[in-house]
N, C-alpha and C. Protein backbone atom coordinates (compact mmCIF):
# COMPACT_ATOMS: atom_id res chain seq x y z
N UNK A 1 19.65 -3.48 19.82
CA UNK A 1 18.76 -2.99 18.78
C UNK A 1 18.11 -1.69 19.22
N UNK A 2 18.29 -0.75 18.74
CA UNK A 2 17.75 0.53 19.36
C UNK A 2 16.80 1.09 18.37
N UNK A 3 16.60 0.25 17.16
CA UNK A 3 15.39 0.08 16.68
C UNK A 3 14.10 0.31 17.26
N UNK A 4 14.00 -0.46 18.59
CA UNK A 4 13.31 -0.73 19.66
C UNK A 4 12.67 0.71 20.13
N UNK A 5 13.63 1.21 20.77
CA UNK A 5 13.76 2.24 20.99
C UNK A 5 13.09 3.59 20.22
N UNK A 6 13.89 3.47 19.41
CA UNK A 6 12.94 4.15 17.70
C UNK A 6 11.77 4.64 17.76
N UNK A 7 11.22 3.55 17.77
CA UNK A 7 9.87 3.22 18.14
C UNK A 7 9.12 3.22 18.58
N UNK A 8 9.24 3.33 20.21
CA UNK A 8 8.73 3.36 21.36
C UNK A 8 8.73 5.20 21.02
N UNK A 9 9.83 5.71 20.81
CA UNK A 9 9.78 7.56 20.67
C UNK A 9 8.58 7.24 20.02
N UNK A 10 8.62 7.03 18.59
CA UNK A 10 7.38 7.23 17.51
C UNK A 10 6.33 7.15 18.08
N UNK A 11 6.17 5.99 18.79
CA UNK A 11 4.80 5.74 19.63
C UNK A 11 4.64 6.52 20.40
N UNK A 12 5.13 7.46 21.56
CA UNK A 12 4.90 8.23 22.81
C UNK A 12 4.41 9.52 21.65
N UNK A 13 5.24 9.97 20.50
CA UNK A 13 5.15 11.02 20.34
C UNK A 13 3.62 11.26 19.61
N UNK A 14 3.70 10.24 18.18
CA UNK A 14 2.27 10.21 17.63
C UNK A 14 0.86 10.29 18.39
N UNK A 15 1.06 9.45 19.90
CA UNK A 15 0.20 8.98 20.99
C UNK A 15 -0.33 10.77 21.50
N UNK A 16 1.08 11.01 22.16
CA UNK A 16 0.98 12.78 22.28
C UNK A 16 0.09 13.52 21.46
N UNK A 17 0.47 13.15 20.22
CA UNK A 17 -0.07 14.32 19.09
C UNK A 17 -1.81 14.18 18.88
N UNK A 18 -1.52 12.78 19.31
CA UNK A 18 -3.24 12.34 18.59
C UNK A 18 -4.35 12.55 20.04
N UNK A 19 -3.53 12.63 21.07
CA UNK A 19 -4.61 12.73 22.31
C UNK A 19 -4.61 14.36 22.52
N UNK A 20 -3.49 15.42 22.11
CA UNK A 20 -3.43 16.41 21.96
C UNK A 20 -4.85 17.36 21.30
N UNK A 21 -4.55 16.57 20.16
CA UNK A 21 -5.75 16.62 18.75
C UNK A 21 -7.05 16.02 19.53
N UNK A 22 -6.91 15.31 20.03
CA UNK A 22 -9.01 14.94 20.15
C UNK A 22 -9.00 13.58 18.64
N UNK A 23 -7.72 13.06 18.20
CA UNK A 23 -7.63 11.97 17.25
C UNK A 23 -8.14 10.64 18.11
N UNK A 24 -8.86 9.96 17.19
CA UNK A 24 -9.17 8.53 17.82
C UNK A 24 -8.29 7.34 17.43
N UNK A 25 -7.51 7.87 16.17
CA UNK A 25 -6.51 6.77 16.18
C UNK A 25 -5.80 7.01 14.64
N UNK A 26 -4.59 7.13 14.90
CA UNK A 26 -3.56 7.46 13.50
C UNK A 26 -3.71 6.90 12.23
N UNK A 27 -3.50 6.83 11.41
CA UNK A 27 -3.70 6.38 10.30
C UNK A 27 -2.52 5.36 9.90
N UNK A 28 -0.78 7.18 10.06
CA UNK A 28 0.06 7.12 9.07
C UNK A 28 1.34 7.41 9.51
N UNK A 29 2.57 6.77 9.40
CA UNK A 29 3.75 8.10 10.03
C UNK A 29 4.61 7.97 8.86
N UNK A 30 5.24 9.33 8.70
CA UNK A 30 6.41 8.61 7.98
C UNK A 30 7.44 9.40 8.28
N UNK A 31 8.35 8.81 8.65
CA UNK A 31 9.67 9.08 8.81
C UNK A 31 11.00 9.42 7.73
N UNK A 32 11.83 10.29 7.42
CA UNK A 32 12.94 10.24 6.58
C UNK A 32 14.17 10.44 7.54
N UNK A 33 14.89 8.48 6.92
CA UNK A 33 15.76 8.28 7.59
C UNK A 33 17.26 8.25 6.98
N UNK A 34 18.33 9.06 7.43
CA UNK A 34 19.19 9.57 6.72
C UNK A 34 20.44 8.05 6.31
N UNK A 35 21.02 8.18 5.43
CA UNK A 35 21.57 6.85 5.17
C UNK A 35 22.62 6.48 5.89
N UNK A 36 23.54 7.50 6.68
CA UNK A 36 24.12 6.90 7.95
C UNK A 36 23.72 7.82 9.26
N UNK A 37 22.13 7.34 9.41
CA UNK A 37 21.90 7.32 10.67
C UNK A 37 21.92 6.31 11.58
N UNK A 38 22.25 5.13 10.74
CA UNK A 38 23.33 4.15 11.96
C UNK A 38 21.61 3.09 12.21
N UNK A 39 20.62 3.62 11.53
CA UNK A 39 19.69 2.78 11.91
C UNK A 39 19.23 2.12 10.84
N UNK A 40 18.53 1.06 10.75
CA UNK A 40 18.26 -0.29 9.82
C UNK A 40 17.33 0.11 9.12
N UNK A 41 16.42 0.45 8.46
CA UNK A 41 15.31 0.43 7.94
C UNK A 41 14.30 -0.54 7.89
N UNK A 42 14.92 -1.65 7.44
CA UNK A 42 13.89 -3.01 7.67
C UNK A 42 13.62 -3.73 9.21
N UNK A 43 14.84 -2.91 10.41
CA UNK A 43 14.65 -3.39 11.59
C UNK A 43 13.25 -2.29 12.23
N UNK A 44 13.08 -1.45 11.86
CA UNK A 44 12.97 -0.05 12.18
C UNK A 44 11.15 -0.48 11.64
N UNK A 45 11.15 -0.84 10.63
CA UNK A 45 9.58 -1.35 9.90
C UNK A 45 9.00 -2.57 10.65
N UNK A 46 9.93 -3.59 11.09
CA UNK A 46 9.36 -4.88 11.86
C UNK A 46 9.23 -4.35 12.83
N UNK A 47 10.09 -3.62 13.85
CA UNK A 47 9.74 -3.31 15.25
C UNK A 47 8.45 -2.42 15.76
N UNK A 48 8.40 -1.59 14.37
CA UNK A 48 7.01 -0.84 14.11
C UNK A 48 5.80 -1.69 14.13
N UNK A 49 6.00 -2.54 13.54
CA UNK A 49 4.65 -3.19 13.34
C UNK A 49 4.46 -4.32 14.62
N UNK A 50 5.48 -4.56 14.69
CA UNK A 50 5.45 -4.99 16.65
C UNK A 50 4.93 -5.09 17.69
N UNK A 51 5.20 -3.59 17.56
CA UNK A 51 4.78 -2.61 18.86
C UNK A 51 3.32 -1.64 19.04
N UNK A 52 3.05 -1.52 17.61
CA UNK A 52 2.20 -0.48 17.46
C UNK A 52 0.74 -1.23 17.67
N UNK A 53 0.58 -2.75 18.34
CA UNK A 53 -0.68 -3.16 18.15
C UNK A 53 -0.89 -3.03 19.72
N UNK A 54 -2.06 -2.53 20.30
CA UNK A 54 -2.56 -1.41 21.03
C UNK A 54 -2.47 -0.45 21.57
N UNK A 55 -2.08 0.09 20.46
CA UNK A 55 -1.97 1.68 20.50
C UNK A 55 -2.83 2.30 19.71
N UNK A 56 -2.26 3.65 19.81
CA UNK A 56 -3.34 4.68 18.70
C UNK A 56 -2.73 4.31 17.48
N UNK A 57 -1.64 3.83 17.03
CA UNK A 57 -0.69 3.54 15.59
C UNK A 57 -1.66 2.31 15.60
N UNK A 58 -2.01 1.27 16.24
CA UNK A 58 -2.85 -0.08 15.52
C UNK A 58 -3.01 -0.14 14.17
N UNK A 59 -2.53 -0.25 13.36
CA UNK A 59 -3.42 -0.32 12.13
C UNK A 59 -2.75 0.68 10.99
N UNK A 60 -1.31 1.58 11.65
CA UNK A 60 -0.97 2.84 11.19
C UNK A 60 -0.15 2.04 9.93
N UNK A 61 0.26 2.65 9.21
CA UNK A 61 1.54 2.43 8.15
C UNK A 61 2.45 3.45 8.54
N UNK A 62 3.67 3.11 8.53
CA UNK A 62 5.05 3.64 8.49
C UNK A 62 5.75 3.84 7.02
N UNK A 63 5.57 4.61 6.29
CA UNK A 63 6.19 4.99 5.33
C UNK A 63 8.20 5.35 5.96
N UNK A 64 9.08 4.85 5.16
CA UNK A 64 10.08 5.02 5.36
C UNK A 64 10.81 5.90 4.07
N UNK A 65 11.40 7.04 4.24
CA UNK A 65 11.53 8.11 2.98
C UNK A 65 13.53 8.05 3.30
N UNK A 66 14.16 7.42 2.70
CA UNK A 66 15.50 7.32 2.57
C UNK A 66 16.34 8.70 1.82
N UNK A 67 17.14 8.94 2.91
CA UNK A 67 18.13 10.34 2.43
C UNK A 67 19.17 9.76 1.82
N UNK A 68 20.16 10.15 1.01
CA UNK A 68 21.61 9.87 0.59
C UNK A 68 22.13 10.80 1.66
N UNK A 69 23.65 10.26 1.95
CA UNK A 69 24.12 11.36 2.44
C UNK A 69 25.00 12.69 1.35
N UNK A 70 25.00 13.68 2.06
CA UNK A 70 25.45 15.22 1.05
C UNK A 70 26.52 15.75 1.84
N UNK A 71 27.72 16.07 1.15
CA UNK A 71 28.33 16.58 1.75
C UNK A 71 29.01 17.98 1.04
N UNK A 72 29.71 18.84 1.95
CA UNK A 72 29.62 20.37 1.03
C UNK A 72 30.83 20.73 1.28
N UNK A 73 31.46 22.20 1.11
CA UNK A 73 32.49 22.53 1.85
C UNK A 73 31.78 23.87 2.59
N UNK A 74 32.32 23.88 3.91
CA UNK A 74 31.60 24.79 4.44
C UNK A 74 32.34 26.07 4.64
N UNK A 75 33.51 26.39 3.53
CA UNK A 75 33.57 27.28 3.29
C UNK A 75 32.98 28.14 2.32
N UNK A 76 32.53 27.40 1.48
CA UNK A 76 32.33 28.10 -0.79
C UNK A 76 30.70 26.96 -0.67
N UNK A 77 30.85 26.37 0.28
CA UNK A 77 29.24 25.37 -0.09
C UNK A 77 29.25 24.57 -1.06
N UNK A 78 30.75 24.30 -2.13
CA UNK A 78 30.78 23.60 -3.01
C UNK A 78 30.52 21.71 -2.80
N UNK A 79 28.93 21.17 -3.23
CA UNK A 79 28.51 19.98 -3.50
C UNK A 79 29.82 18.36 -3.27
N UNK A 80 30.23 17.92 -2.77
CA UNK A 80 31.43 16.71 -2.85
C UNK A 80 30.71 15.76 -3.27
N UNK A 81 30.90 15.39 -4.69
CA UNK A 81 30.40 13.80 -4.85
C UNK A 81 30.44 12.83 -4.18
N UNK A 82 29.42 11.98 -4.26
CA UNK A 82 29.35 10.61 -3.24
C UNK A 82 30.88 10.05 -4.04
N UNK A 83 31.59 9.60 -3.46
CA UNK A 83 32.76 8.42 -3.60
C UNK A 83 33.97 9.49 -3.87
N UNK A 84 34.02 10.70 -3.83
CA UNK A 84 35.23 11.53 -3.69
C UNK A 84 35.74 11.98 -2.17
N UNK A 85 36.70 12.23 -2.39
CA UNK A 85 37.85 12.23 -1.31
C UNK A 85 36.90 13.34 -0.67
N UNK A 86 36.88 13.64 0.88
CA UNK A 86 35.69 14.14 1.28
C UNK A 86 36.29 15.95 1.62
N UNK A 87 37.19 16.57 0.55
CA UNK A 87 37.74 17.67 0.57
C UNK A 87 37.31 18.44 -0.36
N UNK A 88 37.22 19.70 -0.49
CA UNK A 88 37.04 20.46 -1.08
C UNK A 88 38.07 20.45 -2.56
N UNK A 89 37.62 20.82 -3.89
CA UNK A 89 38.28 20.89 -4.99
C UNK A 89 38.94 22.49 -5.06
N UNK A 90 37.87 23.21 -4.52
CA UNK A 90 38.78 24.55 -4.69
C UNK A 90 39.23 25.27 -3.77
N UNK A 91 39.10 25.02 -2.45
CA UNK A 91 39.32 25.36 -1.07
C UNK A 91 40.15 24.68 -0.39
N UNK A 92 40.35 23.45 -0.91
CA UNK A 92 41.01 22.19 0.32
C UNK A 92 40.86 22.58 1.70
N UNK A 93 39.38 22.64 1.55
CA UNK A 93 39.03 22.20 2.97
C UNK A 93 38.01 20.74 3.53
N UNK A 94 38.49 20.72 4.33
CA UNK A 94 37.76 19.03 4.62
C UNK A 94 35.94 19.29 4.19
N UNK A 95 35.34 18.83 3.42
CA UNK A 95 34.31 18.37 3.70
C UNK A 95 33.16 18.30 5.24
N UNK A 96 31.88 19.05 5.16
CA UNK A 96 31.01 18.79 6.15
C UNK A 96 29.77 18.38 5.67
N UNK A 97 29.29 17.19 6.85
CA UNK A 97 28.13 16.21 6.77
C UNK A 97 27.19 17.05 6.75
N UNK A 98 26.07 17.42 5.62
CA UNK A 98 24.84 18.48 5.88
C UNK A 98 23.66 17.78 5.40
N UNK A 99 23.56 16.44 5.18
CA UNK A 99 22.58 15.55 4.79
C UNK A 99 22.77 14.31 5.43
N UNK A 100 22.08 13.68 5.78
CA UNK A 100 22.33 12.31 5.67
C UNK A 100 22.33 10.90 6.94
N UNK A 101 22.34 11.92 8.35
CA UNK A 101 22.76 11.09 9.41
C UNK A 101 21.23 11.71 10.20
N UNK A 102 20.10 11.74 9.93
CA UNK A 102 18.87 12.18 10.44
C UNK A 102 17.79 11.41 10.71
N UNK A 103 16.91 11.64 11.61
CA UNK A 103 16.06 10.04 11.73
C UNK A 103 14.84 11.66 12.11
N UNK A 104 14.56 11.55 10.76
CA UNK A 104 13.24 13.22 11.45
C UNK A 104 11.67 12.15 11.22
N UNK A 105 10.55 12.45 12.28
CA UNK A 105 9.36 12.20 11.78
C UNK A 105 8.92 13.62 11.06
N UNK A 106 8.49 13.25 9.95
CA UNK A 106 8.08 13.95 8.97
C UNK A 106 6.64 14.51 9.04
N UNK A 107 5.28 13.02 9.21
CA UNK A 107 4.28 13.47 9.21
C UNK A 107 3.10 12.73 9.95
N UNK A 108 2.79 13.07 10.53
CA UNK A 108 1.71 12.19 10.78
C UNK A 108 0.26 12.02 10.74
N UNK A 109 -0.39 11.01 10.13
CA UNK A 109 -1.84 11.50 9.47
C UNK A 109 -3.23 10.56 10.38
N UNK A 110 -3.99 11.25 10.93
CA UNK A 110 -4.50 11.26 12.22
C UNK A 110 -6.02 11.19 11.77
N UNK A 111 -6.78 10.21 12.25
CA UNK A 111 -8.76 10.60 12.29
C UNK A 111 -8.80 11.52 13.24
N UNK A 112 -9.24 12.62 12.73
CA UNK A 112 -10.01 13.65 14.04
C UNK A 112 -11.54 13.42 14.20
N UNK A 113 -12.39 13.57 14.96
CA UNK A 113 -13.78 13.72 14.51
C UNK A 113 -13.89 15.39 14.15
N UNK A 114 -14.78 15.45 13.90
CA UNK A 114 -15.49 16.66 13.23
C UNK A 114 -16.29 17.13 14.03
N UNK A 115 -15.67 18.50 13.86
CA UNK A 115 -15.97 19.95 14.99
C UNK A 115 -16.97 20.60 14.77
């Protein structure tokens, strides 16, 4: 399960950001996770809520923001529908992955005190 894993990043990094900041403790994260990034979503939300109890996340929500995958030709940039042959219509050239296989943290929303 590298879910696990996932996670533990999210945590070191948010942890980073919020002791960086002078934050006393996160709110929020949310992540957009691409649809074959090979990772679970619902494993990815339990292991979150897991792990995150004593930490600065305690208490955080994980918003999860789902990509489709997109694919183009990367010669002409012409769009390939989901469920078509993964080639180009006017180029016949193979198809390239430019959406879809990404696990980005997006945002994270933090108590600061006041300066």
């Amino acid at each position: 399960m590298h879910e696990y894993s996932i996670v533990q990043a999210l945590l070191e990094r948010a942890t980073a950001e919020a002791q960086g900041r002078g934050a006393s403790y996160v709110v929020s994260l949310r992540v957009r996770l691409g649809e074959l990034s090979g990772v679970d979503a619902d494993l990815l939300a339990k292991a979150f809520d897991t792990f995150r109890e004593r930490s600065v996340c305690d208490g955080a929500t994980l918003a999860i923001v789902r990509s489709p995958a997109v694919y183009r030709c990367p010669r002409c940039g012409e769009r390939i529908e989901r469920g078509a042959i993964l080639r180009c219509t006017s180029c016949a050239v193979p198809a390239r992955l430019v959406e879809g296989d990404e696990l980005v943290l997006e945002r994270i929303e933090m108590e600061v005190p006041d300066v």
